[in-house]
C-alpha atoms as a PDB file:
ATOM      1  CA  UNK A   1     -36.453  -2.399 -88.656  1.00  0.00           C
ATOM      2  CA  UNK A   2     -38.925  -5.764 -89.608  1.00  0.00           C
ATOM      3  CA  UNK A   3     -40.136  -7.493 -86.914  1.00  0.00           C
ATOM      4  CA  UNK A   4     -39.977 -11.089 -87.833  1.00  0.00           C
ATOM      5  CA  UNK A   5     -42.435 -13.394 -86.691  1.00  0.00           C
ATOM      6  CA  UNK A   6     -41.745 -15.694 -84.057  1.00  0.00           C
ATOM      7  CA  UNK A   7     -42.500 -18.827 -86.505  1.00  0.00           C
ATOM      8  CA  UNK A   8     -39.397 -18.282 -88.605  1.00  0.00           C
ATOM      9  CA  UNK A   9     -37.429 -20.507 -87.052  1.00  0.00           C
ATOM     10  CA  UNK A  10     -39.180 -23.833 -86.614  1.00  0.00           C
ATOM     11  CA  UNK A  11     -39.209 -25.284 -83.500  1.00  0.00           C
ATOM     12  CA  UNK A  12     -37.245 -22.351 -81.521  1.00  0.00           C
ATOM     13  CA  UNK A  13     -38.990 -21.013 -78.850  1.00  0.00           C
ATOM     14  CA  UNK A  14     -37.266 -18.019 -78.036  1.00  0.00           C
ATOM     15  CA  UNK A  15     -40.116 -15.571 -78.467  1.00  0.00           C
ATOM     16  CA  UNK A  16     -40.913 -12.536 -80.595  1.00  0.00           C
ATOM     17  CA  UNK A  17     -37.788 -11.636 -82.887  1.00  0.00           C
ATOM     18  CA  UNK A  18     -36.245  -8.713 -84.464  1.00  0.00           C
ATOM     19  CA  UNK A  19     -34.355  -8.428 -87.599  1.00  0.00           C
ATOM     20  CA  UNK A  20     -31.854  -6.030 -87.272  1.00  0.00           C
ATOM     21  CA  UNK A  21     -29.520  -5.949 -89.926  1.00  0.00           C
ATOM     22  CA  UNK A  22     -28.760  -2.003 -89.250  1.00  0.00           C
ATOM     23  CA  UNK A  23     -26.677  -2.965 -86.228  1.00  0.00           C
ATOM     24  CA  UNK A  24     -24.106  -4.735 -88.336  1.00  0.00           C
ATOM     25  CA  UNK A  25     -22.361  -1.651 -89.676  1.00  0.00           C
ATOM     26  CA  UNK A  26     -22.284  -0.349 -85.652  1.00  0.00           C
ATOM     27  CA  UNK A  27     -18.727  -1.128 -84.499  1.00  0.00           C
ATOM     28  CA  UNK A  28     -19.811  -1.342 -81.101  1.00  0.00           C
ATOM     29  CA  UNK A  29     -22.216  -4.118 -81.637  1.00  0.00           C
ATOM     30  CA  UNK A  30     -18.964  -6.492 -82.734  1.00  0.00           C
ATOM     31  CA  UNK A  31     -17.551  -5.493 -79.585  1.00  0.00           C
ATOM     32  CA  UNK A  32     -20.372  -7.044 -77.187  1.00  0.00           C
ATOM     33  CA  UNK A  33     -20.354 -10.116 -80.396  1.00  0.00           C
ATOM     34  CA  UNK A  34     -17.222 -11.328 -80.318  1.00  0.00           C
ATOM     35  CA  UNK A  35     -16.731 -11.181 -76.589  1.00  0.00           C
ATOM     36  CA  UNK A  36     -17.092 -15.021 -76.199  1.00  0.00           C
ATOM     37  CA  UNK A  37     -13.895 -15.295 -78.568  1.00  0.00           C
ATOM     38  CA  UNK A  38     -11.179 -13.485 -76.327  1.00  0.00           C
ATOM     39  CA  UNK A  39     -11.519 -15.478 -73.896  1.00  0.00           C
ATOM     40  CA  UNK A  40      -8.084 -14.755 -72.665  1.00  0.00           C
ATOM     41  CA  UNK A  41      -7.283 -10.894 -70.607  1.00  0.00           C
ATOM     42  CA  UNK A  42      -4.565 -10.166 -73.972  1.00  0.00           C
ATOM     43  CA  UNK A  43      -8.005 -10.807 -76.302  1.00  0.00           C
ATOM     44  CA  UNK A  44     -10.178  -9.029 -74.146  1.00  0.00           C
ATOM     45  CA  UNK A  45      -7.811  -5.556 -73.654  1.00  0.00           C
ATOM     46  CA  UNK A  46      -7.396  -5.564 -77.587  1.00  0.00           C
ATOM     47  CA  UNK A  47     -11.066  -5.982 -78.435  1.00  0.00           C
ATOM     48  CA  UNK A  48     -12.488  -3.429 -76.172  1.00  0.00           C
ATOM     49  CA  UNK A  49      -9.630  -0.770 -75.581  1.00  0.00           C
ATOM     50  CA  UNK A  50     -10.885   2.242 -74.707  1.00  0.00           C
ATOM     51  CA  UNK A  51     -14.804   1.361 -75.581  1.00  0.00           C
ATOM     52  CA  UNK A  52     -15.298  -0.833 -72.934  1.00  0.00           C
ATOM     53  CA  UNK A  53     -17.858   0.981 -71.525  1.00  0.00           C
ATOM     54  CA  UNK A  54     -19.545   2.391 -74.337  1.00  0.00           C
ATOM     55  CA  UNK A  55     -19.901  -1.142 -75.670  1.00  0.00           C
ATOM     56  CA  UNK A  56     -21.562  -2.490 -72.365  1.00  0.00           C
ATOM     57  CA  UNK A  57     -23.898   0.248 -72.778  1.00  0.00           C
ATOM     58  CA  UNK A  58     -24.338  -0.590 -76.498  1.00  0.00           C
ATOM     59  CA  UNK A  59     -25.509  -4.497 -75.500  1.00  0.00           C
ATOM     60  CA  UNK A  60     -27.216  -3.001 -72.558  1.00  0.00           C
ATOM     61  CA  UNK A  61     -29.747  -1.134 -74.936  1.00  0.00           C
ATOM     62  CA  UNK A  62     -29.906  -4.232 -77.078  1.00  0.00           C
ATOM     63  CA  UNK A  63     -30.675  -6.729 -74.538  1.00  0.00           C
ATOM     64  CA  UNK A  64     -33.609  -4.865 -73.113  1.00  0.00           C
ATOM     65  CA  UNK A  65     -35.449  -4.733 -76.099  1.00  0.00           C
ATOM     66  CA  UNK A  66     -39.075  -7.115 -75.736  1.00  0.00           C
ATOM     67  CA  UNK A  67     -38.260  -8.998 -78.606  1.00  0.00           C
ATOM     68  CA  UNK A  68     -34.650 -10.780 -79.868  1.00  0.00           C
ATOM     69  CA  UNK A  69     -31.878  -9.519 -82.257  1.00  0.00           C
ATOM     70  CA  UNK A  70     -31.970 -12.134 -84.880  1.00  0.00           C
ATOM     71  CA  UNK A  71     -29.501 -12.388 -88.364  1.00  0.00           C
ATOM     72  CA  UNK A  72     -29.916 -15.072 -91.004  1.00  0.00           C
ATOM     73  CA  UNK A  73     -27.249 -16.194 -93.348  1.00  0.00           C
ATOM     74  CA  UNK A  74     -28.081 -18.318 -96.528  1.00  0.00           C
ATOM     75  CA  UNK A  75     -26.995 -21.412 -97.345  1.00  0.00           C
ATOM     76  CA  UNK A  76     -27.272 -23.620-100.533  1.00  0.00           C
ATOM     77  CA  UNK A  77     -29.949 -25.641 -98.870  1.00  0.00           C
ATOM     78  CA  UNK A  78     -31.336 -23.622 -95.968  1.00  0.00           C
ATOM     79  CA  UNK A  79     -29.922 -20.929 -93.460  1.00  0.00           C
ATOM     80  CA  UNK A  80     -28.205 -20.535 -90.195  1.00  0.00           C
ATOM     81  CA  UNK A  81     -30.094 -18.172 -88.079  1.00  0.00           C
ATOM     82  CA  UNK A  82     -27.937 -16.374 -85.007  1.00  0.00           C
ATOM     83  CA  UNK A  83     -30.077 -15.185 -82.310  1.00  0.00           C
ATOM     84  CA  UNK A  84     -29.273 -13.158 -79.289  1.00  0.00           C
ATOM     85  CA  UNK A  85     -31.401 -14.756 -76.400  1.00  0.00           C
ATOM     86  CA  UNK A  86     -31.664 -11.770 -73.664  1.00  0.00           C
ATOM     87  CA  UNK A  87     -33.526 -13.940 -71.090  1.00  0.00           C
ATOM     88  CA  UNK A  88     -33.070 -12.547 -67.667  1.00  0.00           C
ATOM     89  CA  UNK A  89     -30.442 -15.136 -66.088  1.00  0.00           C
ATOM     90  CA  UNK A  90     -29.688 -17.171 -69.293  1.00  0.00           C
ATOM     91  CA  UNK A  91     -28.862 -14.734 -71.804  1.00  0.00           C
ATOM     92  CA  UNK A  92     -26.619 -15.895 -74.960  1.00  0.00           C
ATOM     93  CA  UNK A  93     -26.492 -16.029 -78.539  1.00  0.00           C
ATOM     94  CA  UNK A  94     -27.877 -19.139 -80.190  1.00  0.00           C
ATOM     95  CA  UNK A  95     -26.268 -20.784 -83.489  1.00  0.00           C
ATOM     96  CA  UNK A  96     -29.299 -22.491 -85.380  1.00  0.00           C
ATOM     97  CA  UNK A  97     -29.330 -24.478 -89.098  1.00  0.00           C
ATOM     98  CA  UNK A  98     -32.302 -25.143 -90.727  1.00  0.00           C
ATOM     99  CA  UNK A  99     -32.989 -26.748 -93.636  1.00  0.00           C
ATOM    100  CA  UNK A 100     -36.002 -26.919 -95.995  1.00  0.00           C
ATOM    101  CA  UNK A 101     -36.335 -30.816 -95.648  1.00  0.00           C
ATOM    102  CA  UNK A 102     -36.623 -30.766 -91.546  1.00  0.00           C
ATOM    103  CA  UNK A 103     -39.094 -29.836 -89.523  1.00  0.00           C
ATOM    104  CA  UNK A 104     -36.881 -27.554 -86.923  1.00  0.00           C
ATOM    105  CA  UNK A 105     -34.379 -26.075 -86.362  1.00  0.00           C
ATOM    106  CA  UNK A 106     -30.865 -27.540 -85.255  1.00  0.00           C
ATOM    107  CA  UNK A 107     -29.007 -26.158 -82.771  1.00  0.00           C
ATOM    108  CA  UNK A 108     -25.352 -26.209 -83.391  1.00  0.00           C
ATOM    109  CA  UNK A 109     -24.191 -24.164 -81.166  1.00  0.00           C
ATOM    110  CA  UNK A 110     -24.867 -21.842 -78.147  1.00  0.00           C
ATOM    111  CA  UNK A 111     -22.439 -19.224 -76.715  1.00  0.00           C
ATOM    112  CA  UNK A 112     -23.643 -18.743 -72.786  1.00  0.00           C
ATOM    113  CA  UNK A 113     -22.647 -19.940 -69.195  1.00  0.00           C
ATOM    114  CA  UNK A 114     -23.054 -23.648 -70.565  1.00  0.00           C
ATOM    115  CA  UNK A 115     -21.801 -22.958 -74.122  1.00  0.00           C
ATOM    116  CA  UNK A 116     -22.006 -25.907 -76.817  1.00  0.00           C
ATOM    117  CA  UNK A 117     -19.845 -26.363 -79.742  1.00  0.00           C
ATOM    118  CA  UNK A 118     -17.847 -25.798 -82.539  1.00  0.00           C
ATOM    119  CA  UNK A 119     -20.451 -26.075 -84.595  1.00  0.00           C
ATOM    120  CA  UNK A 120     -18.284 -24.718 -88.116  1.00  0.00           C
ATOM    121  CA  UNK A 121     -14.682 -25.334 -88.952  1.00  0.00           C
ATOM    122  CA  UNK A 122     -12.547 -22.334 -90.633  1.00  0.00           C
ATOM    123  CA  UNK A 123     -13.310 -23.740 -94.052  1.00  0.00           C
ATOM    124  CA  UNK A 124     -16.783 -23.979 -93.719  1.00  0.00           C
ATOM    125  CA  UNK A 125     -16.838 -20.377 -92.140  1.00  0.00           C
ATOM    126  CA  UNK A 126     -15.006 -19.219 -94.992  1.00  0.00           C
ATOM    127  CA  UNK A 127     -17.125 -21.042 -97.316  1.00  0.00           C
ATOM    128  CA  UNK A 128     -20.582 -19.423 -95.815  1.00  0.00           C
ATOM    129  CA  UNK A 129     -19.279 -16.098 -95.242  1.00  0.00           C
ATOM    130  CA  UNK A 130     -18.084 -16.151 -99.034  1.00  0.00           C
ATOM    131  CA  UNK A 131     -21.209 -17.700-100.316  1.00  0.00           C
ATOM    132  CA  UNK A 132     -22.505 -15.214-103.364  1.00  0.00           C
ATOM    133  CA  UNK A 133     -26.212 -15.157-103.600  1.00  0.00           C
ATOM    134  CA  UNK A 134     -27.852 -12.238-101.781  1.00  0.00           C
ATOM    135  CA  UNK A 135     -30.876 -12.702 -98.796  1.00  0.00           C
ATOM    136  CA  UNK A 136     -30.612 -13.497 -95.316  1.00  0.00           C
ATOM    137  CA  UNK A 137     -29.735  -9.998 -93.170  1.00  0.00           C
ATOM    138  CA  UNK A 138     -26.793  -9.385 -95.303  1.00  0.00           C
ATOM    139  CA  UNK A 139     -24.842 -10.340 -98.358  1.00  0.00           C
ATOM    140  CA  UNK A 140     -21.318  -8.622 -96.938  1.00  0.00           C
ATOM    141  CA  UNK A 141     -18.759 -11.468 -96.137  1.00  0.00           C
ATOM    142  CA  UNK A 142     -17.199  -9.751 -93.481  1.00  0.00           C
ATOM    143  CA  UNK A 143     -20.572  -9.249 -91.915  1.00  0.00           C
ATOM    144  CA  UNK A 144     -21.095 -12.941 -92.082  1.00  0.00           C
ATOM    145  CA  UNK A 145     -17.456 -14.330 -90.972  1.00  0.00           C
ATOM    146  CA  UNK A 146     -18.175 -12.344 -87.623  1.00  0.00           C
ATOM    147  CA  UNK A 147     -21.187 -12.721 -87.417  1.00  0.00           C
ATOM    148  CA  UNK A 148     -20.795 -16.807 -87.291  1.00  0.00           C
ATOM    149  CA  UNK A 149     -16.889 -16.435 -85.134  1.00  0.00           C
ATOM    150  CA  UNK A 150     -18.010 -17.291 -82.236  1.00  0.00           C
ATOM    151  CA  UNK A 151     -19.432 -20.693 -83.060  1.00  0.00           C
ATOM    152  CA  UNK A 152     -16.165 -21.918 -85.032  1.00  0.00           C
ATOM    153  CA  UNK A 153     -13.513 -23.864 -83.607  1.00  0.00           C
ATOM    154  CA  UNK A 154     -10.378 -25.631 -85.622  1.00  0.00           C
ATOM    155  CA  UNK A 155      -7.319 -26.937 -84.345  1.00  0.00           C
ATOM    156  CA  UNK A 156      -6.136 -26.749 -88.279  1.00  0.00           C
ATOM    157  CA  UNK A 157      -6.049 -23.247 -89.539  1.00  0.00           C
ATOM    158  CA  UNK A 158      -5.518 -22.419 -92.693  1.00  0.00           C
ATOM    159  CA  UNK A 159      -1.988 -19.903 -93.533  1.00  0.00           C
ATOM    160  CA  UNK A 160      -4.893 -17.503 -94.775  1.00  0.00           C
ATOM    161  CA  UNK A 161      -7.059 -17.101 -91.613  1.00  0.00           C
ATOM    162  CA  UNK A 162      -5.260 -14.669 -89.584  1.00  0.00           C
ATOM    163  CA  UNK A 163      -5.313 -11.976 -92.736  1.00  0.00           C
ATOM    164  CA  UNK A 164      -8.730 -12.425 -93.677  1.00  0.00           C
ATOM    165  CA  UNK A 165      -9.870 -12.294 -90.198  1.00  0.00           C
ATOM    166  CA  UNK A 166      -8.071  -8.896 -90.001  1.00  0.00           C
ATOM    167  CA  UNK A 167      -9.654  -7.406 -93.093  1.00  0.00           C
ATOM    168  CA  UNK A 168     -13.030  -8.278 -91.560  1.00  0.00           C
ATOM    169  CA  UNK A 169     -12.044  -6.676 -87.954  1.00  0.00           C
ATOM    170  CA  UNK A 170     -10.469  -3.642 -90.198  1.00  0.00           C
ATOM    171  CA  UNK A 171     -13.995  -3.359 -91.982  1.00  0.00           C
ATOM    172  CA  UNK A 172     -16.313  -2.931 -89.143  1.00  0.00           C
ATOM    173  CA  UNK A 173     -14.723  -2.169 -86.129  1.00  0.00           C
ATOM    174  CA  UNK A 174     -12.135   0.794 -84.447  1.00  0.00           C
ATOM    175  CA  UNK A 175      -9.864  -1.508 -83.068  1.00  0.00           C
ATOM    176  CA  UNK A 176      -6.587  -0.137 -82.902  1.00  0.00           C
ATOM    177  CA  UNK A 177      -4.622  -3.109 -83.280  1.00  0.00           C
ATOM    178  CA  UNK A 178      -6.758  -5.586 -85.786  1.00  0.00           C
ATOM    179  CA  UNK A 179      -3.418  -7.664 -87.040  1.00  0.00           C
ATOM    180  CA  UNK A 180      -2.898  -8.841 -82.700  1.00  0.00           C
ATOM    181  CA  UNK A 181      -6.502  -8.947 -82.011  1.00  0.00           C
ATOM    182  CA  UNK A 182      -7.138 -11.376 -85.067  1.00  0.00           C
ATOM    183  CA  UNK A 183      -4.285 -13.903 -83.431  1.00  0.00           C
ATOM    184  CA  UNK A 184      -5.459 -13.661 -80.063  1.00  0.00           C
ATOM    185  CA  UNK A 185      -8.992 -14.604 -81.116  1.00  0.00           C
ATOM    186  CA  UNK A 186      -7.599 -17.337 -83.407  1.00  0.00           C
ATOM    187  CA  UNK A 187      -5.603 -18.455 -80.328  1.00  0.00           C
ATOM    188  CA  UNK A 188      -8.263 -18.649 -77.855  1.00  0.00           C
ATOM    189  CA  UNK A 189     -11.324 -19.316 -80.159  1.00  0.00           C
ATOM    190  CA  UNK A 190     -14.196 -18.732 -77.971  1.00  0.00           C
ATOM    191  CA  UNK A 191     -14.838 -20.553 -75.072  1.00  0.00           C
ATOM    192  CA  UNK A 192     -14.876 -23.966 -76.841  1.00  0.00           C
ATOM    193  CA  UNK A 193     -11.631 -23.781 -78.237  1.00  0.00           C
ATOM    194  CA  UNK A 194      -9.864 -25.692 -81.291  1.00  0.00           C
ATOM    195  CA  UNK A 195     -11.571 -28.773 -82.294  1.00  0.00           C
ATOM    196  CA  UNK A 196      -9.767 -31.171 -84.486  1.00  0.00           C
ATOM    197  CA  UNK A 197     -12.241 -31.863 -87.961  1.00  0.00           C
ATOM    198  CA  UNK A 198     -12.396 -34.823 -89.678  1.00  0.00           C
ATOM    199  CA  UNK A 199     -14.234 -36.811 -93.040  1.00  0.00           C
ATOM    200  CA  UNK A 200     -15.312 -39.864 -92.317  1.00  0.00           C
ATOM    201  CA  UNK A 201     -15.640 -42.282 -95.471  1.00  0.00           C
ATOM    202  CA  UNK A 202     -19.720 -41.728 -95.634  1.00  0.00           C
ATOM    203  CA  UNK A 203     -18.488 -37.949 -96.103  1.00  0.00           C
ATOM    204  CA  UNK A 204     -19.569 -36.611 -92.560  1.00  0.00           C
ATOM    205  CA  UNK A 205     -17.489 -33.410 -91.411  1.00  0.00           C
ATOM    206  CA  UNK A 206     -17.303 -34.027 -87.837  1.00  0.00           C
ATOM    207  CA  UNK A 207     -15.228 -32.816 -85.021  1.00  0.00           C
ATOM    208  CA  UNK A 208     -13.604 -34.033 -81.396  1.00  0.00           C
ATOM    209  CA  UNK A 209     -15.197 -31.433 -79.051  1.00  0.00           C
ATOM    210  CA  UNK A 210     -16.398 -32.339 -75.954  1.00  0.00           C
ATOM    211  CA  UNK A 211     -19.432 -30.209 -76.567  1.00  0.00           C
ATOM    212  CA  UNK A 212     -19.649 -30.161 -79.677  1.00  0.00           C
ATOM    213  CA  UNK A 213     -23.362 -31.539 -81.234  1.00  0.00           C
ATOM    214  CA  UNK A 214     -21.280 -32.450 -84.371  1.00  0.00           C
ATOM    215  CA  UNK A 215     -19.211 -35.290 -82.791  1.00  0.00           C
ATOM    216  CA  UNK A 216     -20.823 -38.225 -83.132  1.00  0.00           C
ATOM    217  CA  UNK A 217     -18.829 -39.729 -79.358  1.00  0.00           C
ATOM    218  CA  UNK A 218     -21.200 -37.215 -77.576  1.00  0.00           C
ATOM    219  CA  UNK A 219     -24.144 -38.663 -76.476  1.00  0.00           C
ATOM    220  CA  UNK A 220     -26.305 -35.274 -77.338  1.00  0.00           C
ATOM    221  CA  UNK A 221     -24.929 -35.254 -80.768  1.00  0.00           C
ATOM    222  CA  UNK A 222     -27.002 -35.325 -83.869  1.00  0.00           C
ATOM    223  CA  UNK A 223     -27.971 -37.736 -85.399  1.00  0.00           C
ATOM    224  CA  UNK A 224     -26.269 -39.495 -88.349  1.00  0.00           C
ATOM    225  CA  UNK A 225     -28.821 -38.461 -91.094  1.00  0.00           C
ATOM    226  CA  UNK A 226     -29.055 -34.592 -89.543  1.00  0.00           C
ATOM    227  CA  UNK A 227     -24.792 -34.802 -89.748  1.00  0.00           C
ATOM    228  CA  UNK A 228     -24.814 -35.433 -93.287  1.00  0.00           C
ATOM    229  CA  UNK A 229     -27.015 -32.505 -94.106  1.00  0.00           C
ATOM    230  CA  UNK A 230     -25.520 -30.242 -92.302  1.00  0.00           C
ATOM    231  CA  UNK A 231     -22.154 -31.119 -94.159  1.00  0.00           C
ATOM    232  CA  UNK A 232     -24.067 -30.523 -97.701  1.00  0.00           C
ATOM    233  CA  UNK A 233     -25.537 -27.244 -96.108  1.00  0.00           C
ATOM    234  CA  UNK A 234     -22.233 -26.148 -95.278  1.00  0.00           C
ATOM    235  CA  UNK A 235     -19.896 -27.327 -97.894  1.00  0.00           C
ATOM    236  CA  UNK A 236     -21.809 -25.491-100.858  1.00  0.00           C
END
């Protein structure tokens, strides 16, 4: 394990971080992950099964740790950066993009009691989790389509979604029904839920959410110039 200096993120104060990439090949760890996608009780009984406990206890270990879980996943111009915040009362996993030109950090989307987003439609998901050159905790796709599920949200699937979701769950976890877990969480979707995407004619990819910092209606939204590069950063 590499403890990464606090600094590495620009403008996130979340304290001392840990990069943990081992944890991505421990089936357990998706469990306590992907919670905030099964939002509904069908979801939730075919992520955890019979591991329901041994997962708590997984994320219990985790969360007490002094310093925070943190992945990275590279972009064409920057990285998105998923952190597990374990403060005591507001603990939640943060969605971050930076890019070389800006001096922080964005977030774009936060999974917690006052969750933000979508911050990535399926394509763009796809796109990132596909994306070829090596760095960042891990060059596995199916390490970084989970590791970003929980901040997507798209009213518009592709036909192809539900199977490659599958192979992913198949991959790295023991759940004993992948094919009805992978519709359930494409059905609920976290606790955002679908967001309708559209391209506006400057070339923006923004969405309808009502929480979403990548609809430009919200007042909290980003701003114009941060929209666009976050569309190059995720389009490739």
């Amino acid at each position: 394990m590499t403890n990464l200096h606090e600094g590495l993120i620009p403008g996130y104060g979340s304290g001392p971080l840990a990069h943990l990439p081992e944890l991505l090949d421990e089936p357990l760890f998706w469990l306590g992950h992907l919670y905030a996608c099964a939002r509904s009780e069908e979801a939730q009984e075919l992520l955890f099964g019979a591991d329901y406990d041994a997962a708590q206890d997984c994320h219990r270990q985790l969360f007490r740790r002094p310093d925070r879980p943190a992945f990275t996943v590279p972009l064409i111009a920057g990285r998105l950066h998923v952190v597990h915040r374990d403060f005591e009362d507001d603990a939640g996993t943060d969605f971050l993009l930076h890019h070389p030109g800006w001096d922080r950090a964005e977030l774009l989307a936060t999974v917690d009691g006052h969750f933000m987003g979508p911050a990535l439609s399926w394509p763009e998901l796809a796109t990132v989790a596909d994306y070829g050159p090596t760095g960042g905790s891990t060059s596995n796709p199916d390490h970084r389509l989970l590791l970003l599920l929980p901040a997507f949200g798209d009213a518009d699937l592709p036909v192809e979604a539900p199977a490659r979701l599958v192979a992913a769950l198949s991959s790295l976890t023991a759940v004993e029904d992948p094919g009805r877990l992978a519709a359930a969480l494409l059905a609920d979707q976290g606790p955002c839920g679908p967001a309708r995407w559209t391209t506006t004619r400057n070339g923006l990819r923004i969405n309808d959410g009502g929480h979403s910092y990548r609809n430009p209606a919200n007042g909290f939204a980003l701003p114009a110039d941060r929209l666009a590069q976050v569309t190059t950063s995720l389009t490739l």
